[in-house]
C-alpha atoms as a PDB file:
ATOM      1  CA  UNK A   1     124.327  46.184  55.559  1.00  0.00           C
ATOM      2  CA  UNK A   2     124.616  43.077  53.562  1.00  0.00           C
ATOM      3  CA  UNK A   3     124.518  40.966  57.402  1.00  0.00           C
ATOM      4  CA  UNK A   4     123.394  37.465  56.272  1.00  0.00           C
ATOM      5  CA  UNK A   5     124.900  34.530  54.547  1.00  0.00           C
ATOM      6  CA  UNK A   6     123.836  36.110  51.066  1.00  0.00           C
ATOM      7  CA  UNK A   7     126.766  38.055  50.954  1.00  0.00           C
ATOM      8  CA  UNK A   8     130.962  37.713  51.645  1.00  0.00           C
ATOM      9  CA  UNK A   9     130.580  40.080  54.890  1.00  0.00           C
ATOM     10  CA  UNK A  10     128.567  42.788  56.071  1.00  0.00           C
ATOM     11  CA  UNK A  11     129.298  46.244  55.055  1.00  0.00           C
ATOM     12  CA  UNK A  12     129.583  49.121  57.481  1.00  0.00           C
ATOM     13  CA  UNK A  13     126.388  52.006  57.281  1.00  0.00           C
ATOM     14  CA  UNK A  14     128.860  54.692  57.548  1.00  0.00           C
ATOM     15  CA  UNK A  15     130.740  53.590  54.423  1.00  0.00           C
ATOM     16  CA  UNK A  16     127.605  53.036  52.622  1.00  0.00           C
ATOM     17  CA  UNK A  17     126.806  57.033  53.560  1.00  0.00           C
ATOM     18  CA  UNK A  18     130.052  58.458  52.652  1.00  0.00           C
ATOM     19  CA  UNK A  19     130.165  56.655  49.097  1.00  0.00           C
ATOM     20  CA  UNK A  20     126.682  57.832  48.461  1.00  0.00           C
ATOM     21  CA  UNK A  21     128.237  61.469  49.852  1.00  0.00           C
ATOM     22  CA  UNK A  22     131.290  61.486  47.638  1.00  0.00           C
ATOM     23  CA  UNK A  23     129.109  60.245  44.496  1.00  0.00           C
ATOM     24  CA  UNK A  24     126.972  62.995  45.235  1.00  0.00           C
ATOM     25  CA  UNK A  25     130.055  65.683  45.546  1.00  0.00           C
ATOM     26  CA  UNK A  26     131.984  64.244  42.245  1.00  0.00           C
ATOM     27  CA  UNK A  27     132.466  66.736  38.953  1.00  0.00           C
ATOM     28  CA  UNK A  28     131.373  63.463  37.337  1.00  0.00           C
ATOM     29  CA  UNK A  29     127.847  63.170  36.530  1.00  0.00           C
ATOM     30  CA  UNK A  30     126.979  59.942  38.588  1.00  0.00           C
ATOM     31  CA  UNK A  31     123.910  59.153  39.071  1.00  0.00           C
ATOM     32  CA  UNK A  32     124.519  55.116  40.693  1.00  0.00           C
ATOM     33  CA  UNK A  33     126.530  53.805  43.235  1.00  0.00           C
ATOM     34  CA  UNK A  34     127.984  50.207  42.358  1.00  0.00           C
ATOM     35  CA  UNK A  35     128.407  48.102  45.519  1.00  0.00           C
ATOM     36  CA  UNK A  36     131.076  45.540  44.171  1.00  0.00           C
ATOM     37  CA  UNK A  37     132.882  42.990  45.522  1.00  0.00           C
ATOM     38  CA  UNK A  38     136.475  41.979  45.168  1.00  0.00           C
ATOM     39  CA  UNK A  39     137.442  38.874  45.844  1.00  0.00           C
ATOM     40  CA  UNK A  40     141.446  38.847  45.328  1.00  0.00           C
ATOM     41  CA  UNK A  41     141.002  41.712  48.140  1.00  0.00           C
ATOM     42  CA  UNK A  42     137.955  40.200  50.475  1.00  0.00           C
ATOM     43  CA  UNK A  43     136.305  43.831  50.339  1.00  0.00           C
ATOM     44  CA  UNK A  44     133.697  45.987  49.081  1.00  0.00           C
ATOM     45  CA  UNK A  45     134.344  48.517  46.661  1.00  0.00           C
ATOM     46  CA  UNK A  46     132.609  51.766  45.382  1.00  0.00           C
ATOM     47  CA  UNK A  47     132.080  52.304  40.957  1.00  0.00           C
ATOM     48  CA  UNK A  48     130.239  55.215  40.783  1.00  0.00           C
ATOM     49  CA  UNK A  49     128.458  55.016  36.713  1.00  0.00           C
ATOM     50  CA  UNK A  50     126.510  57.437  35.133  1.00  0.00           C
ATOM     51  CA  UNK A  51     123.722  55.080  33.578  1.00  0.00           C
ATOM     52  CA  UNK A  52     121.604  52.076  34.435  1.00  0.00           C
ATOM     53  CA  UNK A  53     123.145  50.183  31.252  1.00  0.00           C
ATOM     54  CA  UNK A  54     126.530  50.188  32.661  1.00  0.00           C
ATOM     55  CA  UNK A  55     125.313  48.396  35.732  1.00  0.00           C
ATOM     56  CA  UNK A  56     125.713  45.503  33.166  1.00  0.00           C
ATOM     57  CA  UNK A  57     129.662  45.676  33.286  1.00  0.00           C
ATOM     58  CA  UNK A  58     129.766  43.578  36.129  1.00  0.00           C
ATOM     59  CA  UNK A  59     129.067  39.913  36.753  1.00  0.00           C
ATOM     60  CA  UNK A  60     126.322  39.269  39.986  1.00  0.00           C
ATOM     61  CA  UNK A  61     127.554  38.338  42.898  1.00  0.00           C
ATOM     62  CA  UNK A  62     127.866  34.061  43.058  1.00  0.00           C
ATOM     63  CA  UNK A  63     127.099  33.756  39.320  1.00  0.00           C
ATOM     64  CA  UNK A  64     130.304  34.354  37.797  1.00  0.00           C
ATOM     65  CA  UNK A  65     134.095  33.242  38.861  1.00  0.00           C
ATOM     66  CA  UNK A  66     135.285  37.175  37.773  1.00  0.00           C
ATOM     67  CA  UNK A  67     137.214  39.025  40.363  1.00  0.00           C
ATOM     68  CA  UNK A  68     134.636  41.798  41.123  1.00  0.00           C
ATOM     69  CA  UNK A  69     131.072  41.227  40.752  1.00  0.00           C
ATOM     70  CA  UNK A  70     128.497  43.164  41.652  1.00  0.00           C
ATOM     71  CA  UNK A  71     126.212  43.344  44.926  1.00  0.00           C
ATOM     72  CA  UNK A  72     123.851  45.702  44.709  1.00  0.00           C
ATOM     73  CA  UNK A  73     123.221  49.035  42.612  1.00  0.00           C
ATOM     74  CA  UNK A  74     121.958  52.228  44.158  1.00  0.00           C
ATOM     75  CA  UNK A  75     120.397  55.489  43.058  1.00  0.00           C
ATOM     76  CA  UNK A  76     122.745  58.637  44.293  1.00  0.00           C
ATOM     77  CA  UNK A  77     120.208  60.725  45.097  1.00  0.00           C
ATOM     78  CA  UNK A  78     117.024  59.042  46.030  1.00  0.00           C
ATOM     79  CA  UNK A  79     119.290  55.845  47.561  1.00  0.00           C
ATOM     80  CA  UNK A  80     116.860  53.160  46.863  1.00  0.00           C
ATOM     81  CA  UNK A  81     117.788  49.943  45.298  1.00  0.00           C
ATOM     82  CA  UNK A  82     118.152  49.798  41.160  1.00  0.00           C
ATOM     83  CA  UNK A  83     120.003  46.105  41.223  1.00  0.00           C
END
């Protein structure tokens, strides 16, 4: 995932699977998975949030000088695409 020039690196399909697994297997409520960069680190991390609103906590990806900004936004259950 995430193979082209668009993005910092490419992102394994097995990690994208088990953070959609553990979302999926939290107490929490969660219904996105938050594919976010960190830069100080160079590597993806998982936020799991419970509504589409606070997919507007983090900055997109090469539009803001933040630490962590966001890549891409995922439904739990259905796994498509919400930003």
């Amino acid at each position: 995932m995430f193979d082209s020039p668009d993005y910092p690196k490419p992102l394994a399909e097995s990690d994208f699977e088990n953070w959609l697994e553990e979302g999926r297997n939290s107490p929490m409520p969660y219904s996105y998975l938050l594919i976010v960069w960190d830069e100080l680190e160079a590597r993806y991390i998982p936020v799991y949030v419970e509504s589409r609103e606070e997919l507007q906590s983090y900055p997109k990806y090469g539009s803001s000088p933040e630490r962590q900004s966001l890549i891409a936004a995922y439904d739990i259950y259905s796994e498509s695409k919400v930003g």
